[in-house]
N, C-alpha and C. Protein backbone atom coordinates (compact mmCIF):
# COMPACT_ATOMS: atom_id res chain seq x y z
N UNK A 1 -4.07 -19.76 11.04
CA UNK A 1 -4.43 -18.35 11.00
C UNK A 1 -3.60 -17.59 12.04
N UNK A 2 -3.10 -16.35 11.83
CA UNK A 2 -2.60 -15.50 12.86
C UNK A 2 -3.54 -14.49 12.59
N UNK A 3 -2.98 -13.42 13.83
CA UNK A 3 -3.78 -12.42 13.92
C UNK A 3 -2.79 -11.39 13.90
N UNK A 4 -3.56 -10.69 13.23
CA UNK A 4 -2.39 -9.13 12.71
C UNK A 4 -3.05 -8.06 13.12
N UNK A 5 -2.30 -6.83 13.08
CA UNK A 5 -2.52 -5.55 13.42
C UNK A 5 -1.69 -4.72 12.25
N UNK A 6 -2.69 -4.10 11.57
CA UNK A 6 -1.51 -3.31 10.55
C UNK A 6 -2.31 -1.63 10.95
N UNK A 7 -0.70 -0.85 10.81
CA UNK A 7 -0.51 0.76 11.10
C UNK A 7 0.14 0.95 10.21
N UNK A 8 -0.39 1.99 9.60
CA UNK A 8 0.72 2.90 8.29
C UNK A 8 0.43 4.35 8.44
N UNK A 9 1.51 4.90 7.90
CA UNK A 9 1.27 6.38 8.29
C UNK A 9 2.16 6.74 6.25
N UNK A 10 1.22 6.97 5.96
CA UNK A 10 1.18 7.70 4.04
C UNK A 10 0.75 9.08 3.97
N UNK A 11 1.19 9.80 2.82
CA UNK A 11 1.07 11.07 2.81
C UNK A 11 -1.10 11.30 2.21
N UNK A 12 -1.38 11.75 3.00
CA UNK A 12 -3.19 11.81 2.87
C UNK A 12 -3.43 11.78 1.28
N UNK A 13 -2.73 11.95 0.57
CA UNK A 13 -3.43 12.04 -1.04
C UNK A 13 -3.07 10.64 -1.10
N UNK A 14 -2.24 9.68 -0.74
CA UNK A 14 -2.04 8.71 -1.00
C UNK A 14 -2.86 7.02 -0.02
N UNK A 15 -3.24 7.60 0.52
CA UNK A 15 -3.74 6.64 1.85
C UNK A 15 -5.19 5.91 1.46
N UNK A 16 -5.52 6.41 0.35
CA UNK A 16 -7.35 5.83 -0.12
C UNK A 16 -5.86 3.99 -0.90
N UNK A 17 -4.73 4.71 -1.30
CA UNK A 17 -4.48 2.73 -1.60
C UNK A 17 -4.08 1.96 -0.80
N UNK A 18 -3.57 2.50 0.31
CA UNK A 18 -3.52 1.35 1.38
C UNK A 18 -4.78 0.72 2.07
N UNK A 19 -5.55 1.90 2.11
CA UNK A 19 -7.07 1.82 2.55
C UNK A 19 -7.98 0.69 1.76
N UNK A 20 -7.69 0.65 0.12
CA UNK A 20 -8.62 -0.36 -0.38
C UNK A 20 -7.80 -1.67 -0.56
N UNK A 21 -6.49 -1.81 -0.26
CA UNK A 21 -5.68 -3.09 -0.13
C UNK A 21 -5.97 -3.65 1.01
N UNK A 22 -5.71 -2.60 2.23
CA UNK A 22 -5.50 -3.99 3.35
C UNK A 22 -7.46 -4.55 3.44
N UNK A 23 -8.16 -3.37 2.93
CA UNK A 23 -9.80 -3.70 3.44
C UNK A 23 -10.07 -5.10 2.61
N UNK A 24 -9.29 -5.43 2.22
CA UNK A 24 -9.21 -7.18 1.17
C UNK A 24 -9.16 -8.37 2.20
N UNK A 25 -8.82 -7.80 3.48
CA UNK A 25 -7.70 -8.70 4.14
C UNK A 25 -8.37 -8.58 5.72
N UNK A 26 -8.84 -7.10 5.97
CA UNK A 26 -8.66 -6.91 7.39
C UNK A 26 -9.71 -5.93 7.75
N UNK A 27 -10.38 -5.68 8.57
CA UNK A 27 -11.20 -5.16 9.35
C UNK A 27 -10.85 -3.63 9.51
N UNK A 28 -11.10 -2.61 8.97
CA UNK A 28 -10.46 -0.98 9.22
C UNK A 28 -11.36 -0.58 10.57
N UNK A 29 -10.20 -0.58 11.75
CA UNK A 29 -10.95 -0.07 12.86
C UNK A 29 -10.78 1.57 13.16
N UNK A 30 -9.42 2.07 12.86
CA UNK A 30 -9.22 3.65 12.92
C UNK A 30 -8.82 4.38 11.69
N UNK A 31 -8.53 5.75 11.36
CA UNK A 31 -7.70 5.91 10.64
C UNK A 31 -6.40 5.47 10.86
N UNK A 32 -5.96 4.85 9.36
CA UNK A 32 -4.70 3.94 9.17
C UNK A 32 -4.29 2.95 10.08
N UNK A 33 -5.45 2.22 10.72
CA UNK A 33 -5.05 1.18 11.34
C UNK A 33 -6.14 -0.22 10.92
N UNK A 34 -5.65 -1.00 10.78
CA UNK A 34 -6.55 -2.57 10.20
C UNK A 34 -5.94 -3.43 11.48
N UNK A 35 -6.87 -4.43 11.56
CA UNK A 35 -6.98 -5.97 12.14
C UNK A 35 -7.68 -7.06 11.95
N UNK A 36 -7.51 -7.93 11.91
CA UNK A 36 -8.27 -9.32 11.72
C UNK A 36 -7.16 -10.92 11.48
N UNK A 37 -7.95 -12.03 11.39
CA UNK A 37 -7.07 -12.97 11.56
C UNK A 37 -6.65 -13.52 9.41
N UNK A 38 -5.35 -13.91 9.39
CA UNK A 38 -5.24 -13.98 7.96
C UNK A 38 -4.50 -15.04 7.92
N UNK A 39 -4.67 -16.20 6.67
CA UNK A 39 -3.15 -17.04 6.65
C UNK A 39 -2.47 -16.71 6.27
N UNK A 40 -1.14 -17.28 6.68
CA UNK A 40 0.53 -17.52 6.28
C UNK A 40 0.64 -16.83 5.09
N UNK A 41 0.00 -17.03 4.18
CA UNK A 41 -0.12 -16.63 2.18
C UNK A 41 -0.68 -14.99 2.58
N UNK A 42 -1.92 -14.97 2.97
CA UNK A 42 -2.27 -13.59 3.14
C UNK A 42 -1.45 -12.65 3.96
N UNK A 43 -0.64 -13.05 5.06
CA UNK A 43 0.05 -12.13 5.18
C UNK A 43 1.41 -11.71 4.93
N UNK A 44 1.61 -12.75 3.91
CA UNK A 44 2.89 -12.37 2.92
C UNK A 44 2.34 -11.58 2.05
N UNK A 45 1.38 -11.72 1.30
CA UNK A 45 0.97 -10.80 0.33
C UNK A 45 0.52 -9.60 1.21
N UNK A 46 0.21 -9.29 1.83
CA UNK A 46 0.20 -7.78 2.92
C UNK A 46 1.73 -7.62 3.06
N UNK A 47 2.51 -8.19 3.42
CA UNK A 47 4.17 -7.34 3.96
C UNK A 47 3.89 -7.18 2.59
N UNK A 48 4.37 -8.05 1.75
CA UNK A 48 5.07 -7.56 0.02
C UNK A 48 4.12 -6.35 -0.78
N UNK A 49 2.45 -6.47 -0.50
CA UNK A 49 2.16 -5.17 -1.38
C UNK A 49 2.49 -4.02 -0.55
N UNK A 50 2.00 -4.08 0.83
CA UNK A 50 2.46 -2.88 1.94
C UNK A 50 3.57 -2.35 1.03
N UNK A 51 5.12 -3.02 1.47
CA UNK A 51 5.91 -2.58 0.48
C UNK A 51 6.47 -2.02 -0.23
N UNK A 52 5.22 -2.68 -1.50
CA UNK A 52 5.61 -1.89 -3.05
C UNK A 52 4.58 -0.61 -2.69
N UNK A 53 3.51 -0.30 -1.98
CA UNK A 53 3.08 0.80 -2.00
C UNK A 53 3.50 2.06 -1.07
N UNK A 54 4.61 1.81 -0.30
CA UNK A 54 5.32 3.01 0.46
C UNK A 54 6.37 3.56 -0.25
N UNK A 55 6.41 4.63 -0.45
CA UNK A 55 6.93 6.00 -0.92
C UNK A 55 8.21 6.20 0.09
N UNK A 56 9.45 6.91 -0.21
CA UNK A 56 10.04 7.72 1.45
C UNK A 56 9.60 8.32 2.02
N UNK A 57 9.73 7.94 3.32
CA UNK A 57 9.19 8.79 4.58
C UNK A 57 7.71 8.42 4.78
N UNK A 58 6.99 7.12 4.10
CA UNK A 58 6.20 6.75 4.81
C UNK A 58 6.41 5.32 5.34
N UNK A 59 5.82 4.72 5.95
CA UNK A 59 5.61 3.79 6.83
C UNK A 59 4.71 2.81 7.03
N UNK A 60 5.10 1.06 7.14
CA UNK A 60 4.08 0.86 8.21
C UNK A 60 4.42 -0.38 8.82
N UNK A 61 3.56 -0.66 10.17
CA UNK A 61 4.06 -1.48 10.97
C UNK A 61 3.01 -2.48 10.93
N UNK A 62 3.75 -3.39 10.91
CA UNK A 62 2.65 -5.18 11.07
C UNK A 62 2.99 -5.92 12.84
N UNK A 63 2.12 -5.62 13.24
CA UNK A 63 1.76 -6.69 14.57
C UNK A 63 1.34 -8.12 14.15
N UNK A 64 2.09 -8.87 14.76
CA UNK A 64 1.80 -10.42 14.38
C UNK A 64 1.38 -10.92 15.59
N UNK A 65 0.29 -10.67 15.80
CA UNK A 65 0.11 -11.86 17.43
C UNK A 65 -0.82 -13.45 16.95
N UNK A 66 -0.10 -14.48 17.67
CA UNK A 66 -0.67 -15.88 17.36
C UNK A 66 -2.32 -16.07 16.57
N UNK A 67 -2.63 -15.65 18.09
CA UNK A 67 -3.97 -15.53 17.74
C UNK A 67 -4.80 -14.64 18.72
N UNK A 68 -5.88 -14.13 17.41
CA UNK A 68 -7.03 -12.85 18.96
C UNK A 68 -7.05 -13.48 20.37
N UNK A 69 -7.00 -14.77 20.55
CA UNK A 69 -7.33 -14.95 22.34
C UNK A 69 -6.17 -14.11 22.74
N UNK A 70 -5.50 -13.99 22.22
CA UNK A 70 -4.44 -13.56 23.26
C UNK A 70 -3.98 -12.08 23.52
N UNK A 71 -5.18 -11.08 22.62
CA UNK A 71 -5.68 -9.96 22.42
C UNK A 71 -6.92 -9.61 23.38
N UNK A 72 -6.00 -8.99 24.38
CA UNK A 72 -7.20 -8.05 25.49
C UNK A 72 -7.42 -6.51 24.99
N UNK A 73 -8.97 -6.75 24.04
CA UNK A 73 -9.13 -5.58 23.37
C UNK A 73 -10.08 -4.66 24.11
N UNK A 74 -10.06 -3.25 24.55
CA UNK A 74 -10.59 -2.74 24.83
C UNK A 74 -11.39 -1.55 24.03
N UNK A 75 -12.78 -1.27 23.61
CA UNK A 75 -12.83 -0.26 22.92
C UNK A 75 -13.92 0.36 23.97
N UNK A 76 -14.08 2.06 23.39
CA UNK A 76 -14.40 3.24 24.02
C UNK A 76 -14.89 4.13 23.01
N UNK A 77 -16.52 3.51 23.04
CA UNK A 77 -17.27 3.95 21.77
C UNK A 77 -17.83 3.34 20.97
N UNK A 78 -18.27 3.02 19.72
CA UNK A 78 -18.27 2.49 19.06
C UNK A 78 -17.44 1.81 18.48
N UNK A 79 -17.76 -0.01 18.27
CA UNK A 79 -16.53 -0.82 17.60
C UNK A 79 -16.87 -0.83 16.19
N UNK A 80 -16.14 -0.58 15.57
CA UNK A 80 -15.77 -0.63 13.74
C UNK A 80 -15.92 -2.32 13.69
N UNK A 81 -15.42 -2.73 14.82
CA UNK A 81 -15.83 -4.67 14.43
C UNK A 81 -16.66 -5.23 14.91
N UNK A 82 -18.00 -4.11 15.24
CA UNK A 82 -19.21 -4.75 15.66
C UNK A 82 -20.14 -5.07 14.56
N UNK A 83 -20.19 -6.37 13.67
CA UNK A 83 -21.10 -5.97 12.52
C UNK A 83 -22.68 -5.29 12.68
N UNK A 84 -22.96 -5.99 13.75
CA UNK A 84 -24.50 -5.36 13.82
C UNK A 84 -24.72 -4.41 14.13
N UNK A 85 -23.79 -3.66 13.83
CA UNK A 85 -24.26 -1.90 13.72
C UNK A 85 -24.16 -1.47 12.23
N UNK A 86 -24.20 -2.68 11.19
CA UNK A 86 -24.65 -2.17 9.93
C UNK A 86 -25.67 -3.23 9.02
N UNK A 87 -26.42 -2.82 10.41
CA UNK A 87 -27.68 -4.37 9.42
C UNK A 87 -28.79 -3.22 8.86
């Protein structure tokens, strides 16, 4: 498993399909930003659909870190990856 960080920046009429692709895969913590841990296979299929779904002049960037230990995460507020704030 690695651990990813995906950022995309799409034109707003277009961003509900990146939004229901990567949520297959990854944890939506901000607007246009996902994380969570995925295999080797899953995150080829994230670069390759990412991809086919950018337009010109949009974007997006994949963070590959090993693994979360090695992620000093800080949040300020509510965490989007706290599940038990939706029991």
């Amino acid at each position: 498993m690695v651990y990813i960080i995906v950022v995309y920046d799409m034109r707003a009429d277009r961003t509900r399909l990146m939004l229901n692709f990567l949520r297959k895969y990854l944890t939506h913590v901000q607007n246009s930003v996902f994380e969570g841990a995925v295999t080797e296979g899953d995150l080829e299929t994230i670069r390759n659909h990412t991809q086919s779904l950018l337009k010109p002049d949009e974007s997006a960037i994949i963070y590959r870190i090993g693994s979360d230990k090695y992620v000093e995460r800080t949040v300020i507020g509510d965490d989007p990856t706290d599940d038990s704030q939706f029991l």
